[in-house]
C-alpha atoms as a PDB file:
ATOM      1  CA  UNK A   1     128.818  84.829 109.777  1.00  0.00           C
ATOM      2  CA  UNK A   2     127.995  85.372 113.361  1.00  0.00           C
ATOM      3  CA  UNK A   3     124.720  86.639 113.978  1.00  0.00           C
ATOM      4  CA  UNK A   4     123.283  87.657 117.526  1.00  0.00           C
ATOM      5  CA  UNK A   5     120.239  85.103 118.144  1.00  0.00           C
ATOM      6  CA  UNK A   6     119.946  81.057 118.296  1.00  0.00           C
ATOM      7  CA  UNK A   7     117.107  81.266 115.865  1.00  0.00           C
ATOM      8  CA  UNK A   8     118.659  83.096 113.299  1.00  0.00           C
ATOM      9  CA  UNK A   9     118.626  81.622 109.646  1.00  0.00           C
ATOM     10  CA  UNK A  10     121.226  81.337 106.785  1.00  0.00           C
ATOM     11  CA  UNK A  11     119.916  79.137 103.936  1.00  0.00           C
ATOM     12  CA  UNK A  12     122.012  79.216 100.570  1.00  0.00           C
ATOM     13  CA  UNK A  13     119.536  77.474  98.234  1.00  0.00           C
ATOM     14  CA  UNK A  14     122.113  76.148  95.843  1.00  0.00           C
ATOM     15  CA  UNK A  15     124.385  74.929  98.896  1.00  0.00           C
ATOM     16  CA  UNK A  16     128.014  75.725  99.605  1.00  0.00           C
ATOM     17  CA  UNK A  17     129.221  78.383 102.124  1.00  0.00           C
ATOM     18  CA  UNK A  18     127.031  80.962 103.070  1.00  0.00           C
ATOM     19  CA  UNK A  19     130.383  83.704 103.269  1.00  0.00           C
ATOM     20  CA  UNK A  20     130.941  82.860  99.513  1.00  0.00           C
ATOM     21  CA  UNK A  21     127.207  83.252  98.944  1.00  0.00           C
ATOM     22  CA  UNK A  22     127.379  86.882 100.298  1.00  0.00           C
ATOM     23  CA  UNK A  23     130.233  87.952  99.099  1.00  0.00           C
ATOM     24  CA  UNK A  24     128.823  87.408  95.316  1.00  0.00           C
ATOM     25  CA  UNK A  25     125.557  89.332  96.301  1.00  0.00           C
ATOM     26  CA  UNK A  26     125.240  92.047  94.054  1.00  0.00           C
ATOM     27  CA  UNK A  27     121.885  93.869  95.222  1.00  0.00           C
ATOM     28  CA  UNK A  28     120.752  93.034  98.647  1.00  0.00           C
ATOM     29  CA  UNK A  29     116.824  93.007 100.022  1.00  0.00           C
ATOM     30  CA  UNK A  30     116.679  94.725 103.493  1.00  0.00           C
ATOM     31  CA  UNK A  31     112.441  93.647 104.418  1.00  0.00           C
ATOM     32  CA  UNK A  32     111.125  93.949 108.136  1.00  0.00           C
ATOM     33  CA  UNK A  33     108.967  90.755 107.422  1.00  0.00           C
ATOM     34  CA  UNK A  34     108.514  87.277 105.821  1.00  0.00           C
ATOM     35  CA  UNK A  35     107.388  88.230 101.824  1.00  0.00           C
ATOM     36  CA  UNK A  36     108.487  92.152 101.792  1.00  0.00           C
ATOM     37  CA  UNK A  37     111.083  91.082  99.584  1.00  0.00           C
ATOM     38  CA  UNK A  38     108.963  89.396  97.345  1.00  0.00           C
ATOM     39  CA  UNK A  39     106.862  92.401  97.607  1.00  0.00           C
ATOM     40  CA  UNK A  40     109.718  95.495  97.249  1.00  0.00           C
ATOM     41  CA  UNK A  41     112.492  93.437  94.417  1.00  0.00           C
ATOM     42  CA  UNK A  42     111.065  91.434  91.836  1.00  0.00           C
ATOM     43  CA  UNK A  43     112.875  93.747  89.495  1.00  0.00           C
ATOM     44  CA  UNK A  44     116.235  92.799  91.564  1.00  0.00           C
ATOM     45  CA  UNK A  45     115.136  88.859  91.743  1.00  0.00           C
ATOM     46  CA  UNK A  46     115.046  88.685  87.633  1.00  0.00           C
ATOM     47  CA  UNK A  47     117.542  90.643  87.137  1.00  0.00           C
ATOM     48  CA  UNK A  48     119.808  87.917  88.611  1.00  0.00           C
ATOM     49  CA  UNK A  49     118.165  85.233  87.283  1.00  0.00           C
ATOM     50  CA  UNK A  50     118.982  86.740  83.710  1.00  0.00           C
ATOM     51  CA  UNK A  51     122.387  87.259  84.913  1.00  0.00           C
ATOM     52  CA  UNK A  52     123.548  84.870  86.715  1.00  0.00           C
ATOM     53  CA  UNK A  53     127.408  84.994  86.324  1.00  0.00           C
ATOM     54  CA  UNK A  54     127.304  88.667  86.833  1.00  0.00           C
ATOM     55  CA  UNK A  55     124.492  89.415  89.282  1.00  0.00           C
ATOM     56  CA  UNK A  56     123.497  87.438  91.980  1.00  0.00           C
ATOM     57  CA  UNK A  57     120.326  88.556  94.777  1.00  0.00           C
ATOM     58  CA  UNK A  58     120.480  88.098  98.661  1.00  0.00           C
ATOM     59  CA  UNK A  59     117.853  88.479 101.058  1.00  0.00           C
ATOM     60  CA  UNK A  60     117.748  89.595 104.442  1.00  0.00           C
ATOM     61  CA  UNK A  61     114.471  89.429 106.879  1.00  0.00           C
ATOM     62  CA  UNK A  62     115.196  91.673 110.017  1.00  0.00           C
ATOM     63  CA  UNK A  63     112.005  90.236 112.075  1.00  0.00           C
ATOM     64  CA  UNK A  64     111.075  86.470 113.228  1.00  0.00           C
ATOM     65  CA  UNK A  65     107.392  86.385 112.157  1.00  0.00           C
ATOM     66  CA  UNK A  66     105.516  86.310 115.318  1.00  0.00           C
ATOM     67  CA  UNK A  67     102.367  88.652 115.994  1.00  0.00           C
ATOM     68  CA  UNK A  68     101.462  87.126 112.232  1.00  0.00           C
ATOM     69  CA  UNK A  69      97.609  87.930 110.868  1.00  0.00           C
ATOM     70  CA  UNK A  70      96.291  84.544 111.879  1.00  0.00           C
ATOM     71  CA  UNK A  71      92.769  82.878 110.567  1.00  0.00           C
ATOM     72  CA  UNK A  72      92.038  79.940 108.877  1.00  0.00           C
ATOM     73  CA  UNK A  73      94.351  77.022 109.624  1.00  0.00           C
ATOM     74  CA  UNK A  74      96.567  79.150 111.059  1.00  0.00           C
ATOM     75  CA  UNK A  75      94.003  80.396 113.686  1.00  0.00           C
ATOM     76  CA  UNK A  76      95.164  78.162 116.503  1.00  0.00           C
ATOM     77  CA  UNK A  77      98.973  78.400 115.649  1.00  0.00           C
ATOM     78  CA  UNK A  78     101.028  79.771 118.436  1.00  0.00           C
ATOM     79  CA  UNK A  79     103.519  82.694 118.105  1.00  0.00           C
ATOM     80  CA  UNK A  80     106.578  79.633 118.176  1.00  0.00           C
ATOM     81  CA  UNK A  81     104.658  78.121 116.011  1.00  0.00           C
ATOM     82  CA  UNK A  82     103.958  80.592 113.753  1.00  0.00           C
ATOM     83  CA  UNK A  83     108.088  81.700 113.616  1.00  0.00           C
ATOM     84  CA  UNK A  84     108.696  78.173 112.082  1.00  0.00           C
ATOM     85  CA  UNK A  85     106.303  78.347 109.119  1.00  0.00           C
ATOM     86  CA  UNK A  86     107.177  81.518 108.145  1.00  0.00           C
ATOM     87  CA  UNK A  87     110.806  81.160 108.264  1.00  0.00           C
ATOM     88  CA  UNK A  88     109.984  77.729 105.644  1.00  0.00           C
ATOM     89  CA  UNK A  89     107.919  80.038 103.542  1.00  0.00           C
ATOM     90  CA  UNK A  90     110.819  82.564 103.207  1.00  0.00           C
ATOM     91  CA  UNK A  91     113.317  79.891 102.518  1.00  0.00           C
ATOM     92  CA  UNK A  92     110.692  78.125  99.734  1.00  0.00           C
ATOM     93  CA  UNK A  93     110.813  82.138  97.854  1.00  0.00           C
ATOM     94  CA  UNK A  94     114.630  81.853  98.093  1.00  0.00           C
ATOM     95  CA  UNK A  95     114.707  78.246  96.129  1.00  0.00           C
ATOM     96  CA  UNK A  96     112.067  79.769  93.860  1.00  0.00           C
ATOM     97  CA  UNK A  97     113.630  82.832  92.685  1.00  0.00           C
ATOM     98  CA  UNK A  98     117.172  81.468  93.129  1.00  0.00           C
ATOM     99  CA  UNK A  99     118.926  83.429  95.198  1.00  0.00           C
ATOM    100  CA  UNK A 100     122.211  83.771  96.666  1.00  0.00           C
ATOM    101  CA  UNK A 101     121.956  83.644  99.880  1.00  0.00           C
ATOM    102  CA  UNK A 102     118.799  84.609 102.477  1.00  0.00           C
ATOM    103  CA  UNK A 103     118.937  85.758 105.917  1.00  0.00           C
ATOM    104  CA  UNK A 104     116.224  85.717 108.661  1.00  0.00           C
ATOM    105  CA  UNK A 105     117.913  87.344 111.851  1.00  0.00           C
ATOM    106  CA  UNK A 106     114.706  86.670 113.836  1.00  0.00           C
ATOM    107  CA  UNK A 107     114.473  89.866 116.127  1.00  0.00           C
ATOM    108  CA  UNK A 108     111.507  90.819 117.594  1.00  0.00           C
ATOM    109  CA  UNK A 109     109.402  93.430 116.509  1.00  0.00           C
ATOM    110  CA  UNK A 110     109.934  95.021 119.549  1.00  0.00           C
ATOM    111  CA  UNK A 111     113.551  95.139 119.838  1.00  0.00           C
ATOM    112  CA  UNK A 112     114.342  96.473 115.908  1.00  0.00           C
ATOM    113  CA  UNK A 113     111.736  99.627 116.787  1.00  0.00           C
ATOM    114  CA  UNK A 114     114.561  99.815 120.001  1.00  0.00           C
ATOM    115  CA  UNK A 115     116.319 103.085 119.130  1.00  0.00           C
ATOM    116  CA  UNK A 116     119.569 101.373 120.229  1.00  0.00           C
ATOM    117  CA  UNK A 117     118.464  97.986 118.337  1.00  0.00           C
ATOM    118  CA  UNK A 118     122.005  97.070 119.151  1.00  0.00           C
ATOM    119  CA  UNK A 119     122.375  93.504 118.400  1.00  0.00           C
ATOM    120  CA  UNK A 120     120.108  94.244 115.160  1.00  0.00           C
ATOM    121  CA  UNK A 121     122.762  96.932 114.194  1.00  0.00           C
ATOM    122  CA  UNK A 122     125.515  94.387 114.898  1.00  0.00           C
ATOM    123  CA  UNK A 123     123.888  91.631 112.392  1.00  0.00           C
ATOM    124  CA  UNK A 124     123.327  94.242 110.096  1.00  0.00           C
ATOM    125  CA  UNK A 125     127.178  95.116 110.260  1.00  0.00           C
ATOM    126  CA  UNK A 126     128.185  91.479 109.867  1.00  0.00           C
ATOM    127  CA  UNK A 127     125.950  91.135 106.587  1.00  0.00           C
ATOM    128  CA  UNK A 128     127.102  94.194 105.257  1.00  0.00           C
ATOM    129  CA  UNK A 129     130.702  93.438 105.944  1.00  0.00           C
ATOM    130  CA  UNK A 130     130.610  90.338 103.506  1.00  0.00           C
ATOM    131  CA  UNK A 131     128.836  92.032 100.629  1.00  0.00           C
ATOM    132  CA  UNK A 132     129.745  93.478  97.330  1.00  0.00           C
ATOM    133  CA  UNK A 133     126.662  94.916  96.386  1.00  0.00           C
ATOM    134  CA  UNK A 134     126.296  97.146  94.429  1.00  0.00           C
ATOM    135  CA  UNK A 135     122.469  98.373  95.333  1.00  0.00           C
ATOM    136  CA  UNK A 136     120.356  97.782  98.196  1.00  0.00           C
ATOM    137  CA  UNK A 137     117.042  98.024  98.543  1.00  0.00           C
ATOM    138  CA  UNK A 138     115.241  98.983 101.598  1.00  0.00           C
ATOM    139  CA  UNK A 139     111.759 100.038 103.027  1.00  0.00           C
ATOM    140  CA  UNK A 140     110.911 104.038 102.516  1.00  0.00           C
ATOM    141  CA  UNK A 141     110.574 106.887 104.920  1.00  0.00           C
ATOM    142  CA  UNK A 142     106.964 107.445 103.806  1.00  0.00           C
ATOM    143  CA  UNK A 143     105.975 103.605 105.049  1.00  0.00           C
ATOM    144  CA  UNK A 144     103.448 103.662 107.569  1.00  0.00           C
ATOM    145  CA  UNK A 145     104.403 100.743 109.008  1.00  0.00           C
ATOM    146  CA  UNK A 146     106.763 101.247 112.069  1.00  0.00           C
ATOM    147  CA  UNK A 147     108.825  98.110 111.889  1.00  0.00           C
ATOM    148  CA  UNK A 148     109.343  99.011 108.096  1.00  0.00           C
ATOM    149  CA  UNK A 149     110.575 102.246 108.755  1.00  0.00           C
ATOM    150  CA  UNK A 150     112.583 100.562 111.737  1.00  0.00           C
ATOM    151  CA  UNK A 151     114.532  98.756 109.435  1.00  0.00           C
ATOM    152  CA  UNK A 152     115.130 101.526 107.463  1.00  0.00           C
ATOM    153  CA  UNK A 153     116.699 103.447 110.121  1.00  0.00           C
ATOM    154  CA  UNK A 154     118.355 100.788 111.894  1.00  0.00           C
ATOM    155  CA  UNK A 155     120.102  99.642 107.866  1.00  0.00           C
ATOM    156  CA  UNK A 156     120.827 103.600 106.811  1.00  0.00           C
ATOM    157  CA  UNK A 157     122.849 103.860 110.096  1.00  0.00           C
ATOM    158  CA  UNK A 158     125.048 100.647 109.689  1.00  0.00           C
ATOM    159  CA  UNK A 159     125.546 102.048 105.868  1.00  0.00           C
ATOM    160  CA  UNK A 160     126.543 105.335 106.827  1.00  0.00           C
ATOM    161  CA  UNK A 161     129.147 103.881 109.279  1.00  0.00           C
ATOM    162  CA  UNK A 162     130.814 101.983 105.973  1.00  0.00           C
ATOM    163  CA  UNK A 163     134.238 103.114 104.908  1.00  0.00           C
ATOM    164  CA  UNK A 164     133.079 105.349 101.757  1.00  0.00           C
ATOM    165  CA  UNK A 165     134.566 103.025  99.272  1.00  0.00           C
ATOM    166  CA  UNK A 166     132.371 100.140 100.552  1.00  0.00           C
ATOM    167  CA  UNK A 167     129.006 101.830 100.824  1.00  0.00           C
ATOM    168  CA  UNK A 168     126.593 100.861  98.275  1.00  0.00           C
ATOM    169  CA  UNK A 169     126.446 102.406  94.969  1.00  0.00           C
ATOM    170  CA  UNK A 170     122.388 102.923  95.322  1.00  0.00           C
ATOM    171  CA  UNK A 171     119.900 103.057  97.718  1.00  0.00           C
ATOM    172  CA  UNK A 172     116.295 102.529  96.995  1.00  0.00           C
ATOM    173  CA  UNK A 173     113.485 102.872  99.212  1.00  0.00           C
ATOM    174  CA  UNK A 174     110.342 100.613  97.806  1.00  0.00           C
ATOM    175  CA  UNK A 175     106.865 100.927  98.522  1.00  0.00           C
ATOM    176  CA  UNK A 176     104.673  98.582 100.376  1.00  0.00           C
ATOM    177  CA  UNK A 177     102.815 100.015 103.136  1.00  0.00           C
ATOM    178  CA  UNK A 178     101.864 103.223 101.656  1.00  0.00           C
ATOM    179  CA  UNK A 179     102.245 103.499  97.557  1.00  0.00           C
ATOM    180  CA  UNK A 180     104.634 105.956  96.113  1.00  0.00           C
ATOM    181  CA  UNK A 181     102.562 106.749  93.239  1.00  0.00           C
ATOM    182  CA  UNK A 182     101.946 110.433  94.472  1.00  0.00           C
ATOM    183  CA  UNK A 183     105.056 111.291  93.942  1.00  0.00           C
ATOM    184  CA  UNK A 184     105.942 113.581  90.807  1.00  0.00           C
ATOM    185  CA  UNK A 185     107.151 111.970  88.608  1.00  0.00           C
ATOM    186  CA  UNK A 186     111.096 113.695  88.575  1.00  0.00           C
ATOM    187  CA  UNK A 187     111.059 111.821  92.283  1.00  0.00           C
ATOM    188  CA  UNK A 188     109.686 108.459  91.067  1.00  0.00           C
ATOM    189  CA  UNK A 189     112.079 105.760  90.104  1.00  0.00           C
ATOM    190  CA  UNK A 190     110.078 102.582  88.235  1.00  0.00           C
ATOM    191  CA  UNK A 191     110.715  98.828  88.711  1.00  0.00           C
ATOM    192  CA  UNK A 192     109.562  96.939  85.987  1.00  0.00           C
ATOM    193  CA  UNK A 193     107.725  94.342  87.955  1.00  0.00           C
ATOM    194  CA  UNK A 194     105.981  92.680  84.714  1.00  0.00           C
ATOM    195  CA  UNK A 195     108.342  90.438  84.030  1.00  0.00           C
ATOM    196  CA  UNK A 196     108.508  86.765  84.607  1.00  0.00           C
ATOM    197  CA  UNK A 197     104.633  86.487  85.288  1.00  0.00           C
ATOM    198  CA  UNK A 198     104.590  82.829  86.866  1.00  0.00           C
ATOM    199  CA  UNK A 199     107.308  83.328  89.287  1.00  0.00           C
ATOM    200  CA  UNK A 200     106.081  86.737  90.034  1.00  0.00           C
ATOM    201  CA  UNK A 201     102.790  84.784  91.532  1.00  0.00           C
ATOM    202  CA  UNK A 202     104.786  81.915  92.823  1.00  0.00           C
ATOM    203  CA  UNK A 203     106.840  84.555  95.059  1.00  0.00           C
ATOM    204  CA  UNK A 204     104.018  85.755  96.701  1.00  0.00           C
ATOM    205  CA  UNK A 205     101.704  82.460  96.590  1.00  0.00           C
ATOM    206  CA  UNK A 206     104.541  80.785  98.463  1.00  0.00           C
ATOM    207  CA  UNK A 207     103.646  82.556 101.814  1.00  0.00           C
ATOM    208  CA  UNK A 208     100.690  80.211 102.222  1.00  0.00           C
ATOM    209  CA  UNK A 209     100.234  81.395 106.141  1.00  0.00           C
ATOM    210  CA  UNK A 210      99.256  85.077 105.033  1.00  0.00           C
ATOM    211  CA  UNK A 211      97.164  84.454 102.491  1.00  0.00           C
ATOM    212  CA  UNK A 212      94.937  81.655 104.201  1.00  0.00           C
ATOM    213  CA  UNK A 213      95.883  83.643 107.144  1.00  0.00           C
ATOM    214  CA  UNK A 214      93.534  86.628 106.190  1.00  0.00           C
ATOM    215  CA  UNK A 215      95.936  88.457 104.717  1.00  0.00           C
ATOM    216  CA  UNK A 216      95.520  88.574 100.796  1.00  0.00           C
ATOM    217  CA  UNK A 217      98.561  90.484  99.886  1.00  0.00           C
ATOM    218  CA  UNK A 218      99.243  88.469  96.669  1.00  0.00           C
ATOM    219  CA  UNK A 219      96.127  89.998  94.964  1.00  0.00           C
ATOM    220  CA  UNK A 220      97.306  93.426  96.471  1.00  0.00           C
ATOM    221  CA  UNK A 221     101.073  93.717  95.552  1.00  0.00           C
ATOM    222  CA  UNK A 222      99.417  92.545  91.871  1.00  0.00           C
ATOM    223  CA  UNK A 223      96.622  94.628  91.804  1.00  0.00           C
ATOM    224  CA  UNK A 224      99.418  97.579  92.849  1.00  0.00           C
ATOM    225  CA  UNK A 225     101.629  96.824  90.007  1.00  0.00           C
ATOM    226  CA  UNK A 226      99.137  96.923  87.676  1.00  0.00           C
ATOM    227  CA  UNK A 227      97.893  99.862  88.480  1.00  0.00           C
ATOM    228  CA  UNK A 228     101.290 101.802  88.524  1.00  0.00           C
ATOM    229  CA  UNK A 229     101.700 100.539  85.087  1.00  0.00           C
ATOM    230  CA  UNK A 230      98.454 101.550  83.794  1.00  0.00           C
ATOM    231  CA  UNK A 231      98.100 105.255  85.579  1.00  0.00           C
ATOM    232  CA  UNK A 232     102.058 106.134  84.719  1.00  0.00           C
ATOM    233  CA  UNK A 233     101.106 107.901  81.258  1.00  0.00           C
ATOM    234  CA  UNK A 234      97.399 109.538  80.536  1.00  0.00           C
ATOM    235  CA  UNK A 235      98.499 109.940  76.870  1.00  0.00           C
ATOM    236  CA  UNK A 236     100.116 106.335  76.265  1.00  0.00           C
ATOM    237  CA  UNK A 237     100.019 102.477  75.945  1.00  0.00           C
ATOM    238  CA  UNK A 238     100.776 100.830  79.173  1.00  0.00           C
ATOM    239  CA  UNK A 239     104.683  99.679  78.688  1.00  0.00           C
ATOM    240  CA  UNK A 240     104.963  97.741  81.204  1.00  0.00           C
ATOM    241  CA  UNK A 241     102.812  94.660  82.936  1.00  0.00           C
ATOM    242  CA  UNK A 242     103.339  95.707  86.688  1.00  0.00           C
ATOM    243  CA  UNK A 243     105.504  98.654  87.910  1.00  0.00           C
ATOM    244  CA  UNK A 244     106.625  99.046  91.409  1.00  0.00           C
ATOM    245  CA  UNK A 245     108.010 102.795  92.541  1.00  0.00           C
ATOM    246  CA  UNK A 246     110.870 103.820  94.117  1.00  0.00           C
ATOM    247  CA  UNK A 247     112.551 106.528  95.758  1.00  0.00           C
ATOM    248  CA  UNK A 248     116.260 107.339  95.679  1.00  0.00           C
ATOM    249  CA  UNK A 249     118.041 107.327  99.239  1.00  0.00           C
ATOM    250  CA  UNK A 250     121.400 107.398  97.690  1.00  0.00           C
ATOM    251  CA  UNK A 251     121.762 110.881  98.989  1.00  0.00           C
ATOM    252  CA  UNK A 252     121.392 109.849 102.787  1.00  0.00           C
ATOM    253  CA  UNK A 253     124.755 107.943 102.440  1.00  0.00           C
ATOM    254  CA  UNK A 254     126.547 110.669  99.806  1.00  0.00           C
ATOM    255  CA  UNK A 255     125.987 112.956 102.901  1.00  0.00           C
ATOM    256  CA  UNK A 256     125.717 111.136 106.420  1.00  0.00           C
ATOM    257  CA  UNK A 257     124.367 113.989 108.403  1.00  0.00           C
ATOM    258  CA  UNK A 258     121.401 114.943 106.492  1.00  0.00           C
ATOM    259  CA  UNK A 259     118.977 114.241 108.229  1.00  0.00           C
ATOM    260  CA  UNK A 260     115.759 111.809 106.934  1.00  0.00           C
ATOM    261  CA  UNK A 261     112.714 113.340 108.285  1.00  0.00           C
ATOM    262  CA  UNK A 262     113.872 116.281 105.996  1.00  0.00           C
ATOM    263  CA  UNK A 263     114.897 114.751 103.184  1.00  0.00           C
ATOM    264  CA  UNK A 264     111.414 112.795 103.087  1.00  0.00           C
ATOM    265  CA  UNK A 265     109.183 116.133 103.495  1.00  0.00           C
ATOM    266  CA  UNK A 266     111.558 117.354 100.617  1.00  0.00           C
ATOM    267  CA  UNK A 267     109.004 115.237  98.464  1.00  0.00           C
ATOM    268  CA  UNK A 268     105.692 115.918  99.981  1.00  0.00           C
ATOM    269  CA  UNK A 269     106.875 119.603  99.414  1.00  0.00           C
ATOM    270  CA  UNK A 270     107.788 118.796  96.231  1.00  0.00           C
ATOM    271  CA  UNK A 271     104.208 117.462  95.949  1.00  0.00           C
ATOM    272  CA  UNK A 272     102.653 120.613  97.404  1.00  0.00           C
ATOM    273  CA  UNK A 273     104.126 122.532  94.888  1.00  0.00           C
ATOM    274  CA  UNK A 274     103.279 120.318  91.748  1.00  0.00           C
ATOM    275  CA  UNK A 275      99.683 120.781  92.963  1.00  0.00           C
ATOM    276  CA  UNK A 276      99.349 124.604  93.581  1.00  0.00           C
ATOM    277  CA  UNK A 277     101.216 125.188  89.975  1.00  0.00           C
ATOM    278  CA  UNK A 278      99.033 122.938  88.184  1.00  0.00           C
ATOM    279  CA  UNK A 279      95.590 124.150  90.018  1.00  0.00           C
ATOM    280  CA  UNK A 280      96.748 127.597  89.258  1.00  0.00           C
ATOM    281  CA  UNK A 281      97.776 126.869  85.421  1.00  0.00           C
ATOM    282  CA  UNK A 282      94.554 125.079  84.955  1.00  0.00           C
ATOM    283  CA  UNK A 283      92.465 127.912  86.529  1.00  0.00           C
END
């Protein structure tokens, strides 16, 4: 695998060659930072882990954790600094939830927000290239983060330029900055994110740097979850522990020129509309 930067990362927890590795990836993790994954495919992580002959989960981190939320005993940590614990972190969630492979291609921020983002483009190709999967999943157009949506961008266009017969089967766009909860419920895919409880902490425990940092996403991404599960149904037991939402992008890659802008305000009309009927129904 040839990636485009000296810092860049491939760890295979269970050893061997990271080109076997990918090439038995099943669903792939596309996160801007350090702990999206964690954050956007538990559901994907177990789902390996209960099949391991059949399934296996890769990760790939486009960004090289500088410009981190820093407080603590991180306070005084410099951005080089910084890089090198939160690539560890990453590669400590890989050994926890087992996965195949996991990639850090350690762009800047900077450069992946680039609307050329060449070289990030070319990694993404490479990665792509030695995957089978069958379902990737990805930040989603409604994130209000602009590296997250970056990514997004920068991974839809290196999947669109896939021969057909190599393109992902499914594309799913996850929530993190900016729930998905609002959307109705015909546009809402669920993740069951209850299961496995103590790894589901460990995952997000593991990035020690955030959560000392001043960051406490751990008690967020749980506090989420369980609050998707419990406000899914007014009229029924909670079925789940934790549920994460999703959105499918599947449709950006069955047809390459539509464009995303419009197929994201497709929901928030959607929205609109669910609203005035129900306002007027009720009145």
């Amino acid at each position: 695998m040839n990636l485009s930067r000296a810092e860049a990362d491939i760890y295979v927890p269970a050893g061997g060659d990271p080109g076997v590795a990918l090439g038995r990836v099943t669903p792939l993790c596309l996160g801007a930072h350090q702990d999206d994954i964690e954050i956007m495919a538990h559901t994907a992580i177990c789902e390996c882990l209960d099949k391991p002959i059949s399934r296996a989960f890769g990760g790939v981190v486009v960004t090289d954790g500088a410009k981190s939320s820093q407080a603590g005993p991180y306070a005084n940590k410099s951005d080089e600094e910084m890089k090198v614990i939160r690539r560890e972190e990453q590669r400590r969630a890989a050994e926890l939830g087992r996965y195949a492979i996991q990639v850090q291609l350690a762009h800047p921020s900077a450069q992946v927000k680039d609307g050329q983002a060449t070289e990030v483009k070319a990694d993404l190709a490479e990665i792509f290239a030695g995957c089978t999967f069958r379902k990737v999943l990805v930040h989603n157009p409604m994130n209000k983060h602009d590296t997250h949506v970056a990514v997004l961008l920068r991974s839809l266009a290196v999947m669109r330029d896939l021969p057909r017969e190599r393109r992902p089967e499914q594309v799913l766009g996850v929530e993190v900055w900016r729930g998905l909860d609002w959307l109705v419920e015909e546009d809402k895919i669920a993740l069951d994110t209850g299961q496995r409880p103590e790894l589901r902490v460990q995952l997000l425990e593991v990035f020690d740097s955030h959560i000392f940092g001043g960051k406490r996403y751990d008690l967020a991404t749980e506090g989420r979850r369980a609050a998707n599960a419990t406000y899914h149904h007014a009229h029924e037991s909670d079925q789940m522990a934790g549920l994460s939402w999703a959105m499918d992008l599947t449709p950006l890659l069955d047809d390459p020129t539509r464009d995303l802008a419009d197929y994201a305000l497709g929901y928030v009309d959607r929205l609109r509309e669910d609203v005035a009927s129900r306002i007027e129904r009720m009145t």
